[in-house]
Protein backbone atom coordinates (compact mmCIF):
# COMPACT_ATOMS: atom_id res chain seq x y z
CA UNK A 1 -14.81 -29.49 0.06
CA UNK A 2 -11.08 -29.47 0.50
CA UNK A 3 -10.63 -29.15 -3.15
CA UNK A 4 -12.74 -25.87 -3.65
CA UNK A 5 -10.99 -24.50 -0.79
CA UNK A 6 -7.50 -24.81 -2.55
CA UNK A 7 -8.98 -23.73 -6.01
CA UNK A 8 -9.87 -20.36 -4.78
CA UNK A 9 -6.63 -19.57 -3.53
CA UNK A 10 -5.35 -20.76 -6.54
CA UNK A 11 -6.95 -18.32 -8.36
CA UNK A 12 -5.96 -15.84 -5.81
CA UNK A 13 -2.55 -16.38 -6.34
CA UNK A 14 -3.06 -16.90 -9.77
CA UNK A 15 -4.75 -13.17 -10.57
CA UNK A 16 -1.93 -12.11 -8.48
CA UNK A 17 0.36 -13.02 -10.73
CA UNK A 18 -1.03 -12.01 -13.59
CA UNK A 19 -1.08 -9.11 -11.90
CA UNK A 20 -4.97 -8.66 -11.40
CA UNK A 21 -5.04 -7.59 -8.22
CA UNK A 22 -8.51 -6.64 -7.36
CA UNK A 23 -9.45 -10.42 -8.43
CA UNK A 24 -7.26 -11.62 -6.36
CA UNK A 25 -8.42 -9.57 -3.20
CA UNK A 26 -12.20 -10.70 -4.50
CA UNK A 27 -11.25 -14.28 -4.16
CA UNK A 28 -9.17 -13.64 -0.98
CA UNK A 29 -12.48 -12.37 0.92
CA UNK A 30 -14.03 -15.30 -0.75
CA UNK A 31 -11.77 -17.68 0.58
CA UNK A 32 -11.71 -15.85 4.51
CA UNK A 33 -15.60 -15.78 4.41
CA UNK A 34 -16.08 -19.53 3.65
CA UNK A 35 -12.81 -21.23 5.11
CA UNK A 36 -11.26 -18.02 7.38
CA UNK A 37 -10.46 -20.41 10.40
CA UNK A 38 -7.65 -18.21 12.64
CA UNK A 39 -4.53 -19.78 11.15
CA UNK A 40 -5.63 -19.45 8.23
CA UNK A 41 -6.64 -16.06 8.24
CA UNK A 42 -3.38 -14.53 8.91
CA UNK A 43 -2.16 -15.84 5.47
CA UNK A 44 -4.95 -14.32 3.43
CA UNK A 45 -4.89 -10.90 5.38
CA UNK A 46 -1.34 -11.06 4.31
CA UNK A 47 -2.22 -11.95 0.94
CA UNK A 48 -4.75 -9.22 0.75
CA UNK A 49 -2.33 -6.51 2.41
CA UNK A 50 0.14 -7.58 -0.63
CA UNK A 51 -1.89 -7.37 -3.34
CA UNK A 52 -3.19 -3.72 -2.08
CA UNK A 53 0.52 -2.92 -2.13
CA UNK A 54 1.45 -4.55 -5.52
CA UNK A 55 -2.06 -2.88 -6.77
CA UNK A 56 -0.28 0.58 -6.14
CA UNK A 57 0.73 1.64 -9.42
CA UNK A 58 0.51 5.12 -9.86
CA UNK A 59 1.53 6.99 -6.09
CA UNK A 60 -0.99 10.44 -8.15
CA UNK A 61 -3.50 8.33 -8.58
CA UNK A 62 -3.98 5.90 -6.07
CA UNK A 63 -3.65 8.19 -2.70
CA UNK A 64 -6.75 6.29 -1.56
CA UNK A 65 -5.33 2.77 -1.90
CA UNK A 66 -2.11 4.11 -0.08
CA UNK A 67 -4.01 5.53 2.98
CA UNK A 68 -6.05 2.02 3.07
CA UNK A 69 -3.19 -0.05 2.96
CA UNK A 70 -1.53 1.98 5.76
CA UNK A 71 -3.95 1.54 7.94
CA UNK A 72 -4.55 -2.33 7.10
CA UNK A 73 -0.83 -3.04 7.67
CA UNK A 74 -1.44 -1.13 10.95
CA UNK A 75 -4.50 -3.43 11.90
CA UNK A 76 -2.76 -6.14 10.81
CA UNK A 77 0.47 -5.72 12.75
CA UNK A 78 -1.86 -4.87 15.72
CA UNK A 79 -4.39 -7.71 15.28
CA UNK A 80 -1.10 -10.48 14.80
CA UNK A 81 1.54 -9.79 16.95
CA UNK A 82 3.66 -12.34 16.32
CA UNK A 83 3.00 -13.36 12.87
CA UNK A 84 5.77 -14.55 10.63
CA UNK A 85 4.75 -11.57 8.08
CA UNK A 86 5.13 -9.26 10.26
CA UNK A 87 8.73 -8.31 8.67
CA UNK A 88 7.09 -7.96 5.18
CA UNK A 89 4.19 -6.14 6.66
CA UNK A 90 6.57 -3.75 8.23
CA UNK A 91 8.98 -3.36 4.77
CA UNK A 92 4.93 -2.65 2.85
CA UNK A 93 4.33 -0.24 5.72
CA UNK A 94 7.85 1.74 5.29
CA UNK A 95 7.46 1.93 1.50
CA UNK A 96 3.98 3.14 1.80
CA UNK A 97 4.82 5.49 4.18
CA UNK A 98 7.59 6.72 1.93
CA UNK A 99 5.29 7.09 -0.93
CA UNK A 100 2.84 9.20 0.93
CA UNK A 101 6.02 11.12 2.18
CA UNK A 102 6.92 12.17 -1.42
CA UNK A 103 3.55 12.94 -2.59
CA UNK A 104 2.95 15.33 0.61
CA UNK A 105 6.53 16.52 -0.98
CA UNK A 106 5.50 17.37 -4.36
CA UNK A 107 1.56 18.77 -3.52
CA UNK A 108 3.38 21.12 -1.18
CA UNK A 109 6.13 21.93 -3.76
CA UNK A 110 3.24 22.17 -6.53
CA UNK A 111 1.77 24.51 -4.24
CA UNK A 112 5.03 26.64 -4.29
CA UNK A 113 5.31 27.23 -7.86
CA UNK A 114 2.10 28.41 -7.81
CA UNK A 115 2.74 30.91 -5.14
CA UNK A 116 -0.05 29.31 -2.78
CA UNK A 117 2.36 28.91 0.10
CA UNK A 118 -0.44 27.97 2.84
CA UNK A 119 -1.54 24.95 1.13
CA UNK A 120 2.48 24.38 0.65
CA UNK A 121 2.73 24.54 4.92
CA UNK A 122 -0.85 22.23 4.80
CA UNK A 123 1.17 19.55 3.18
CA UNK A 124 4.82 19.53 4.84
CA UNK A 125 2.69 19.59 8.11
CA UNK A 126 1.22 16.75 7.20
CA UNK A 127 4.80 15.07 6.96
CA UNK A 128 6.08 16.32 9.71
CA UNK A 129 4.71 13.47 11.69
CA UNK A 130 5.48 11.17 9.67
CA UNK A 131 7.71 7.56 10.15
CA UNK A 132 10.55 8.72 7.68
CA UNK A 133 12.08 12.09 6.53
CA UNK A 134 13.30 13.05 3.31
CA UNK A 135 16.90 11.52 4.50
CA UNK A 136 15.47 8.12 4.50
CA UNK A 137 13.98 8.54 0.98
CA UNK A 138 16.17 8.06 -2.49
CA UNK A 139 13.61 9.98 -4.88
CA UNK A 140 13.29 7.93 -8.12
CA UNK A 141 14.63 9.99 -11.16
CA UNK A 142 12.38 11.63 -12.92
CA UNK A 143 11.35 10.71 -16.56
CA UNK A 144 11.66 12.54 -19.66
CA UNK A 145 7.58 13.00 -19.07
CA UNK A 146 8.42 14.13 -15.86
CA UNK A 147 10.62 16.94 -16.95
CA UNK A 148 8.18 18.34 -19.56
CA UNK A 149 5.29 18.40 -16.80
CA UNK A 150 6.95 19.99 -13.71
């Protein structure tokens, strides 16, 4: 019994590694549904929150998996207090929040090339309640692909 218990987090950590991170969330849940005793719990819904993160690869494309993660850092901050993650949870939470920040940022300035300034004003709305302003954020430079797109 013990031993199938540490094989599936094995191969949690070992998809997450290879970078497979939808495996490793898949053998996470497997792991909290047939073992997920309290202590133990708080590692995996670490785990999980992590490989969500990590998963992000592309902030265009993956707007769903930021919103998710947001709100399962906030659950997760809410649901352990005192948890020894909880300053890795909260560096996850600022970078996702900066992420959404600058995607808000470039829908709304998308919006003002194409002269469509209410949807522009929809968007920078949307980040004016946000954790972190665009003085918090270092943009990353923008790519050779970049340039020839926007």
């Amino acid at each position: 019994m013990n031993l199938k218990k540490s094989i599936i987090m094995m191969l949690a950590h070992a998809h997450m590694n290879d970078e497979k991170y939808l495996l490793a969330n898949y053998y996470l849940d497997e792991y909290n549904k047939r073992y997920g005793e309290h202590g133990s719990r708080e590692y995996t819904d670490f785990m999980k929150l992590k490989a969500s993160f990590l998963g992000v690869k592309d902030v265009y494309k993956d707007q769903k998996l930021i919103m998710d993660s947001i709100s399962n850092a906030n659950k997760y901050l809410l649901r352990y207090p005192g948890s020894a993650y909880a300053p890795l949870v909260n560096t996850i939470l600022i970078r996702l929040h900066m992420s959404q920040y600058l995607l808000n940022e470039n829908i709304a300035a998308l919006y003002d090339r194409t002269g469509k300034p209410e949807g522009a004003k929809i968007y920078r709305e949307k980040n004016s309640g946000s954790v972190v302003g665009m003085t918090d954020i270092t943009p990353p430079e923008q790519g050779i692909i970049g340039m020839v797109f926007d």
